[in-house]
Protein backbone atom coordinates (compact mmCIF):
# COMPACT_ATOMS: atom_id res chain seq x y z
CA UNK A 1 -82.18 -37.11 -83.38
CA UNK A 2 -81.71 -34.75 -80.33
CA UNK A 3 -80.84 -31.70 -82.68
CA UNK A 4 -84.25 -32.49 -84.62
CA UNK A 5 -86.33 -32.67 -81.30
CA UNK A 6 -84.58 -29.71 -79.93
CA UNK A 7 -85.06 -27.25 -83.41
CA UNK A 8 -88.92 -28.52 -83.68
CA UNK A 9 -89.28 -27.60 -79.76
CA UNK A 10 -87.72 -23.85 -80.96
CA UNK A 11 -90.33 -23.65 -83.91
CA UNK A 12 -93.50 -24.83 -81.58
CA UNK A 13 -92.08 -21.99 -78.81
CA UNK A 14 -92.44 -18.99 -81.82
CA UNK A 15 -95.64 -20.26 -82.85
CA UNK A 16 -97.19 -20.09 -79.34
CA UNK A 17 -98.19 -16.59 -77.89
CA UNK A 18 -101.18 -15.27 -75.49
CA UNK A 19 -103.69 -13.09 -77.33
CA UNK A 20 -106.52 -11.55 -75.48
CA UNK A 21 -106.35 -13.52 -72.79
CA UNK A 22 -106.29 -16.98 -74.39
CA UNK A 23 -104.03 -18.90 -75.99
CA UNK A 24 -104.02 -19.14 -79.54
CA UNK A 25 -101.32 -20.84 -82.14
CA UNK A 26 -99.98 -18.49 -84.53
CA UNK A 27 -100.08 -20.93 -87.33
CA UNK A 28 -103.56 -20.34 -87.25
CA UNK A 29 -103.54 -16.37 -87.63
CA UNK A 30 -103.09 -15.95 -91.64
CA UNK A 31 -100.83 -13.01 -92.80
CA UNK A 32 -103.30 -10.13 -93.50
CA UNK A 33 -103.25 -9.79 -89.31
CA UNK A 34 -99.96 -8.23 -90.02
CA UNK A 35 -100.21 -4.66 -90.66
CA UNK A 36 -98.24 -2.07 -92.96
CA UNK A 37 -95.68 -1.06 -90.51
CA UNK A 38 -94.23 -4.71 -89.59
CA UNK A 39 -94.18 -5.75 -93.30
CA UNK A 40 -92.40 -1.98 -93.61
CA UNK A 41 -89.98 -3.42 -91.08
CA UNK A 42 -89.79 -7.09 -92.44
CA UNK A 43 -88.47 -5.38 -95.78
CA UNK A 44 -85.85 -3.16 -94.36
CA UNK A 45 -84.15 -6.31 -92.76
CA UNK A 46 -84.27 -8.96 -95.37
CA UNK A 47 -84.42 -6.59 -98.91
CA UNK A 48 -81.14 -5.45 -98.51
CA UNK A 49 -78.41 -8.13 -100.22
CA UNK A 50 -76.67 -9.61 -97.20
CA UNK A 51 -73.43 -12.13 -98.01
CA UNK A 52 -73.60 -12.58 -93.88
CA UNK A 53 -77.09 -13.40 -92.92
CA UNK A 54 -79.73 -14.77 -94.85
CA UNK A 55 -82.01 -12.53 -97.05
CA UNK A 56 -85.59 -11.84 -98.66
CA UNK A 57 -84.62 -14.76 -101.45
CA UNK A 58 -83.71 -16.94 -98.79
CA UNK A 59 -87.35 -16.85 -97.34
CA UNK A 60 -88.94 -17.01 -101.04
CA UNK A 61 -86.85 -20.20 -101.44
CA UNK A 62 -88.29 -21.39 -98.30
CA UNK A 63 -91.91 -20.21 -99.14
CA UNK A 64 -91.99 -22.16 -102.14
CA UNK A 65 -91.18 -20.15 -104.90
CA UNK A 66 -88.65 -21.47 -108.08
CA UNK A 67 -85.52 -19.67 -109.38
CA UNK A 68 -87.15 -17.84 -112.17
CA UNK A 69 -89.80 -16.23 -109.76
CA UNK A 70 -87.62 -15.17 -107.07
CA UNK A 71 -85.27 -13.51 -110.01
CA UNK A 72 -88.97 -11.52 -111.43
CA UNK A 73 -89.20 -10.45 -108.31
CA UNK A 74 -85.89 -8.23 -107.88
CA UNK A 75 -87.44 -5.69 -109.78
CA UNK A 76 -89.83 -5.30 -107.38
CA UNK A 77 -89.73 -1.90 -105.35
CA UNK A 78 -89.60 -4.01 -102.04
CA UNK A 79 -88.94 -7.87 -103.15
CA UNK A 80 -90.18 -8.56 -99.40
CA UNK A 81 -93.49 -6.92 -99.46
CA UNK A 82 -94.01 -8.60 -103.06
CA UNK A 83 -92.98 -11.97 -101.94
CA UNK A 84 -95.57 -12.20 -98.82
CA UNK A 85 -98.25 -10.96 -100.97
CA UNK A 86 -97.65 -13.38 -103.56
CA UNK A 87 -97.43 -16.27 -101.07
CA UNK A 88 -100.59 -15.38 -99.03
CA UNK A 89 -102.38 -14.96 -102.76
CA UNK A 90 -101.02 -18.65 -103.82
CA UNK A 91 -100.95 -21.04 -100.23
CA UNK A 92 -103.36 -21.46 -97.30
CA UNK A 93 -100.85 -22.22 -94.67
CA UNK A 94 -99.35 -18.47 -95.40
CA UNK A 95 -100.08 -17.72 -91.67
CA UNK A 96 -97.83 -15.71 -89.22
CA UNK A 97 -96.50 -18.75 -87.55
CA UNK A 98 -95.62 -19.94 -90.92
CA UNK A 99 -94.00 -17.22 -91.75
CA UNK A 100 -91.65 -16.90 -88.13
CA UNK A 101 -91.00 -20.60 -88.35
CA UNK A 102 -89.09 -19.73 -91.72
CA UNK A 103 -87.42 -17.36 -90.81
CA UNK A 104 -85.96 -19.07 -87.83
CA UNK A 105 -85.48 -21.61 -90.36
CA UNK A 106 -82.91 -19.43 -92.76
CA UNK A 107 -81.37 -18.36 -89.27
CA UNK A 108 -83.00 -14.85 -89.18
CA UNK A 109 -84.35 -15.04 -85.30
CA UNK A 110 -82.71 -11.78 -84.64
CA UNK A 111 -85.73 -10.42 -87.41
CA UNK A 112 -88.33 -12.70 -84.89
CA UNK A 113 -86.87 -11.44 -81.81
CA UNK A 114 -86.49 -7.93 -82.51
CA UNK A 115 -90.44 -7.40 -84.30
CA UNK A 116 -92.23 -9.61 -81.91
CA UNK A 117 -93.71 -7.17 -80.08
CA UNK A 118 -94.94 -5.54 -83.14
CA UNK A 119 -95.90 -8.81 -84.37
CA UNK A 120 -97.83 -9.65 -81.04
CA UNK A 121 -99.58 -6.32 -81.07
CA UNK A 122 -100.79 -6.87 -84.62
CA UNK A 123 -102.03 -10.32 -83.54
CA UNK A 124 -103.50 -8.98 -80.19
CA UNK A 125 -105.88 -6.66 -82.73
CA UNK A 126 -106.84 -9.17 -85.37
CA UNK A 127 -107.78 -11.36 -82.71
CA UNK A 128 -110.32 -8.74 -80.67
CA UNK A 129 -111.62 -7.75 -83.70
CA UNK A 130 -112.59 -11.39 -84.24
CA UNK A 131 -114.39 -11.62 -81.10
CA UNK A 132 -115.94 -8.01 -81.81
CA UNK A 133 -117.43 -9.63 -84.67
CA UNK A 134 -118.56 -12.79 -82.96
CA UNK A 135 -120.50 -11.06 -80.36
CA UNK A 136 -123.88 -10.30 -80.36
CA UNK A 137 -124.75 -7.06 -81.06
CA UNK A 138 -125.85 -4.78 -78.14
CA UNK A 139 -129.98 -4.85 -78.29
CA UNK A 140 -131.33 -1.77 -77.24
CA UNK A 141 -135.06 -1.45 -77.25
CA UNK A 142 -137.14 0.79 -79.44
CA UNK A 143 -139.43 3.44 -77.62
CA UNK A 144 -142.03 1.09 -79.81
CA UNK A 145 -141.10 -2.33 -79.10
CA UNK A 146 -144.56 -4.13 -80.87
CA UNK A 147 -142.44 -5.43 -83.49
CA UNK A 148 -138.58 -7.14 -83.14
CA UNK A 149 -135.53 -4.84 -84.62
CA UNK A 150 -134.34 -6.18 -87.71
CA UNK A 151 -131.27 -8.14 -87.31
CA UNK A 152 -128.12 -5.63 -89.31
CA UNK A 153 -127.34 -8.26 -91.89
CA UNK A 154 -131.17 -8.77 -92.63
CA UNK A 155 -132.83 -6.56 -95.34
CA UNK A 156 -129.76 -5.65 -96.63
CA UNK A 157 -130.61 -5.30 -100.42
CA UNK A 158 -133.22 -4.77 -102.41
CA UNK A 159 -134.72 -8.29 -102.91
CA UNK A 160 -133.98 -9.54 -99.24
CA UNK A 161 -137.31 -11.81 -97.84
CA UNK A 162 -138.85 -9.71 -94.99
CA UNK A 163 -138.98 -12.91 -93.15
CA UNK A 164 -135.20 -13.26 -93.39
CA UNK A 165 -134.74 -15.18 -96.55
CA UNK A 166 -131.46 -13.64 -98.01
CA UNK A 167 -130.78 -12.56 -101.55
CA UNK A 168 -128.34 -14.86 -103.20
CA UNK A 169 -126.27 -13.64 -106.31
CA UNK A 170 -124.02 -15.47 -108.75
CA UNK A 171 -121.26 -12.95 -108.27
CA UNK A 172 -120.25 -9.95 -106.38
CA UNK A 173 -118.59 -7.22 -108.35
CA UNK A 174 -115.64 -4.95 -106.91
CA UNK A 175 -115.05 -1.68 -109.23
CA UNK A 176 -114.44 1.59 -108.79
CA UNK A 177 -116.45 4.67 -109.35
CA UNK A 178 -114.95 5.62 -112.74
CA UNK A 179 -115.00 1.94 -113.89
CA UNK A 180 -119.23 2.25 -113.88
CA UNK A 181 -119.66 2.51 -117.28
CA UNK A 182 -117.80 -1.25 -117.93
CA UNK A 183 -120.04 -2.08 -114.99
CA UNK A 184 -123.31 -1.60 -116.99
CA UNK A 185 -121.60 -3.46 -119.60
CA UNK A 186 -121.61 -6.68 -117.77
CA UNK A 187 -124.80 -6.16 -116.44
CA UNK A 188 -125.93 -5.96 -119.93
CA UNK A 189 -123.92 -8.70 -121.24
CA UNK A 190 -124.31 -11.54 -118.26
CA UNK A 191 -128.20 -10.56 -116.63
CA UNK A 192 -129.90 -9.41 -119.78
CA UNK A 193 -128.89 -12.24 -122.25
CA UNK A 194 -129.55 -15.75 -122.46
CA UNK A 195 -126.87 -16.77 -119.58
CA UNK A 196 -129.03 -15.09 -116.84
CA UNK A 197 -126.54 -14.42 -114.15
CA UNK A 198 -127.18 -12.56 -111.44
CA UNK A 199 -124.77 -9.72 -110.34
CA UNK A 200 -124.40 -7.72 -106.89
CA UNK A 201 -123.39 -4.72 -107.79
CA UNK A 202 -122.96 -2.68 -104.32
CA UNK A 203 -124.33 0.76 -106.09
CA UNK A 204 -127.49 -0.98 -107.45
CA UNK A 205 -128.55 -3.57 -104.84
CA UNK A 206 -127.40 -2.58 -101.68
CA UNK A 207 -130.00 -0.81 -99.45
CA UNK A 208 -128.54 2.81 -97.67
CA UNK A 209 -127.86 2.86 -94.09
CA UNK A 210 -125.77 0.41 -92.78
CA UNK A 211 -121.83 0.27 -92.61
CA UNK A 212 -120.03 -0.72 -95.35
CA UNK A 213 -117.14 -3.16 -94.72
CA UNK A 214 -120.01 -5.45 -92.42
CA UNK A 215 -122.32 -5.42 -95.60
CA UNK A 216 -119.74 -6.06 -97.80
CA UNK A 217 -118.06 -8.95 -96.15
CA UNK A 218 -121.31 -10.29 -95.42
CA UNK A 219 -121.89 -10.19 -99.14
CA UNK A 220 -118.51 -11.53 -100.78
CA UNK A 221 -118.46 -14.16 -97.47
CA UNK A 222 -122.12 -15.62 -97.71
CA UNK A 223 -124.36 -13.87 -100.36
CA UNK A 224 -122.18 -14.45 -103.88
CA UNK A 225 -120.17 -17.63 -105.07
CA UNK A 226 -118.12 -15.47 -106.52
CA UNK A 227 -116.59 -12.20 -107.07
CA UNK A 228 -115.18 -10.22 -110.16
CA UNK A 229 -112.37 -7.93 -109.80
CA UNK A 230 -112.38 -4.97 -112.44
CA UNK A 231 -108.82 -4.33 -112.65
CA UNK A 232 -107.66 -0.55 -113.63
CA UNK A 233 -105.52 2.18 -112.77
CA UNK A 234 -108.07 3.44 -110.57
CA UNK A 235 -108.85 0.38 -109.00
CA UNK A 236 -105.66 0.37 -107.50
CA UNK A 237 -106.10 3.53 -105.57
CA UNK A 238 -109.41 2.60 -103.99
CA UNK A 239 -109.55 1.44 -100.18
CA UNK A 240 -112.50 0.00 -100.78
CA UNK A 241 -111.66 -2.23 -103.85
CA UNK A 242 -108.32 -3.02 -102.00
CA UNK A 243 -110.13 -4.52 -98.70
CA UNK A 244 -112.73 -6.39 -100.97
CA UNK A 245 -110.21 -8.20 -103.27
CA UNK A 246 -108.05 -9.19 -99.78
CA UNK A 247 -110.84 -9.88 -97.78
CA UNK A 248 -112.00 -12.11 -100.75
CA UNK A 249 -108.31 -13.99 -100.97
CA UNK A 250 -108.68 -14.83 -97.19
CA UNK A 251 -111.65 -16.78 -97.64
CA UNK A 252 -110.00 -19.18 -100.16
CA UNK A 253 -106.19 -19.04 -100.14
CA UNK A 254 -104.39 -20.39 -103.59
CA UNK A 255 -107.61 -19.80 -105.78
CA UNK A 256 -108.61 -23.03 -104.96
CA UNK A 257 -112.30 -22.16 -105.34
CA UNK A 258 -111.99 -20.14 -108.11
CA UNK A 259 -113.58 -17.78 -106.20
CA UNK A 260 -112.07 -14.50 -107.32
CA UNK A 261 -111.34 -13.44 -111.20
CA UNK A 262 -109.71 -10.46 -112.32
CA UNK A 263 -110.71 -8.83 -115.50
CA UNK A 264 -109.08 -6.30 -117.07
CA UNK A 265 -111.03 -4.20 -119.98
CA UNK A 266 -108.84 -1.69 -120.77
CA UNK A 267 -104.98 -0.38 -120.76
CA UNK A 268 -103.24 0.24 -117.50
CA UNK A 269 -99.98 2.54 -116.96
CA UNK A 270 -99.22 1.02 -113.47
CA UNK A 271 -98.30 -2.70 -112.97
CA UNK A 272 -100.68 -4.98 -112.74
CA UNK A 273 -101.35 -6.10 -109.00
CA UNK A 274 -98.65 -8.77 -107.89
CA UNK A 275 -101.57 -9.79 -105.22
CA UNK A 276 -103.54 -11.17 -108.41
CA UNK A 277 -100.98 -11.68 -111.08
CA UNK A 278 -101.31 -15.78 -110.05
CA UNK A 279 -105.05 -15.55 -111.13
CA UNK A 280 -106.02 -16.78 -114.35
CA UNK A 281 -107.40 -12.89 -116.39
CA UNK A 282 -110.44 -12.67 -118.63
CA UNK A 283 -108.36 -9.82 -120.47
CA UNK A 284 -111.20 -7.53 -122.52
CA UNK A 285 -108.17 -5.32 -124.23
CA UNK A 286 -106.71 -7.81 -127.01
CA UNK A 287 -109.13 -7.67 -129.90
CA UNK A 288 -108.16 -11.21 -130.78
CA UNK A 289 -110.31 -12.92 -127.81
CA UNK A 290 -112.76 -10.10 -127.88
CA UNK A 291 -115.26 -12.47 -129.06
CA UNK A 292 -114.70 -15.09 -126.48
CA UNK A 293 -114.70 -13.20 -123.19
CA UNK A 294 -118.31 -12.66 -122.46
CA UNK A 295 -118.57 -16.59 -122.97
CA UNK A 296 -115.73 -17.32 -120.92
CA UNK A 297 -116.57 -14.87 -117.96
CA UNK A 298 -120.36 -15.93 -118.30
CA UNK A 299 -119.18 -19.92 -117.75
CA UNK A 300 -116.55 -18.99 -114.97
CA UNK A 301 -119.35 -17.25 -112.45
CA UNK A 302 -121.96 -20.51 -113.75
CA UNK A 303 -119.68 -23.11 -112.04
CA UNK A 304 -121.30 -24.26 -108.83
């Protein structure tokens, strides 16, 4: 029907937009290119309980999510921020075309119109930071040029080939500082017993000198098959731990891998992150399964 035709036209038109001079479709950009201050502004339109226009349980219904999660998540400080985290954690087509196609679909294209530019903007970045990435870097030649620079993501830990044979590991490990005593623990546990794993842990492996987030993607991206997430208090205040676990969620939307598991090995006072709560937990704190989690963990990061 005409209507059909004309409201598909309407969702193809939001999901179109230039971006550094080349056109790109949005429902290719995934939802981490939106940044704190649009999903800031996302929440103040659609947390607040409308009877007139449609709100943030409106757009959960349309993302996906069933009665009794969309109720769990009114206790939420911002139901909005906790519902777009969730979905980006749990499907792979939680992009930002997605995302304005639903909520032109719950009739909310006053929220699209009036954050676009925002929206654009954040899009605009993500995108040049892409192409930063794919570009060569700049060569600029050594006073003593008899032997070729080293290529920045070559030699990067401690048993890298010369040649440019790359270290491999069974899974990379994202703690915080004050979680490096449970750290030793699994190295213990999973490299110096009979299941032989082998573990990057960034403190211990990773050679000095060379920026952080390019290593560390570079790691979690094409070094390890998988990564382990030590979940604490003080995990959730660390930037660092915060980009690896997201970064790590990009690269394999839903879980569908099994790419990323969360383990938690002692008590927490805050909530446990809503990013991860969707993840199956190796849980070290109940004395019951105690017995079963070095096992469990150990067959997890053995999967091919």
């Amino acid at each position: 029907p005409k209507q059909h035709r004309d409201r598909a036209c309407r969702l193809r038109k939001l999901s179109n937009m230039a971006c550094v001079d080349s056109e790109v479709d949005l429902i290719t950009i995934p939802l981490v290119a939106l940044n704190v201050t649009v999903r800031k502004k996302l929440a103040l339109y659609l947390n607040p309980k409308n009877t007139v226009a449609a709100d943030w349980t409106a757009v959960a219904e349309a993302m996906g999510f069933n009665y009794l999660e969309i109720k769990n998540h009114e206790t939420s400080q911002s139901p909005t921020k906790t519902v777009l985290e969730n979905w980006h954690a749990r499907h792979s087509d939680a992009t930002v075309g997605k995302l304005l196609s639903i909520l032109s679909e719950v009739d909310r294209s006053d929220i699209v119109k009036d954050l676009r530019p925002l929206i654009d903007k954040d899009v605009r970045k993500y995108c040049e930071s892409l192409k930063k990435k794919a570009e060569p870097p700049l060569q600029v030649p050594e006073v003593d040029s008899c032997f070729p620079r080293t290529p920045e993501r070559v030699g990067i830990t401690l048993e890298d080939d010369p040649d440019g044979a790359p270290e491999l590991f069974d899974a990379f490990i994202c703690y915080c500082q004050s979680d490096f005593e449970f750290v030793h623990e699994m190295i213990r546990e999973l490299e110096q017993t009979e299941y032989k794993l082998k573990l990057c842990v960034f403190d211990r492996d990773v050679l000095p000198g060379s920026c952080v987030w390019t290593i560390t993607s570079e790691l979690i991206e094409k070094r390890c098959k998988r990564m382990v997430v030590v979940i604490s208090d003080e995990y959730l205040e660390s930037d660092a731990c915060d980009f690896q676990t997201k970064f790590a969620l990009s690269l394999c939307p839903g879980a569908r891998n099994k790419r990323l598991i969360p383990v938690k090995y002692k008590s927490m006072a805050k909530p446990f992150p809503s990013i991860l709560r969707f993840l199956t937990i190796c849980d070290y704190t109940r004395p019951p399964t105690q017995a079963w989690f070095w096992a469990r963990l150990a067959k997890a990061l053995s999967q091919p």
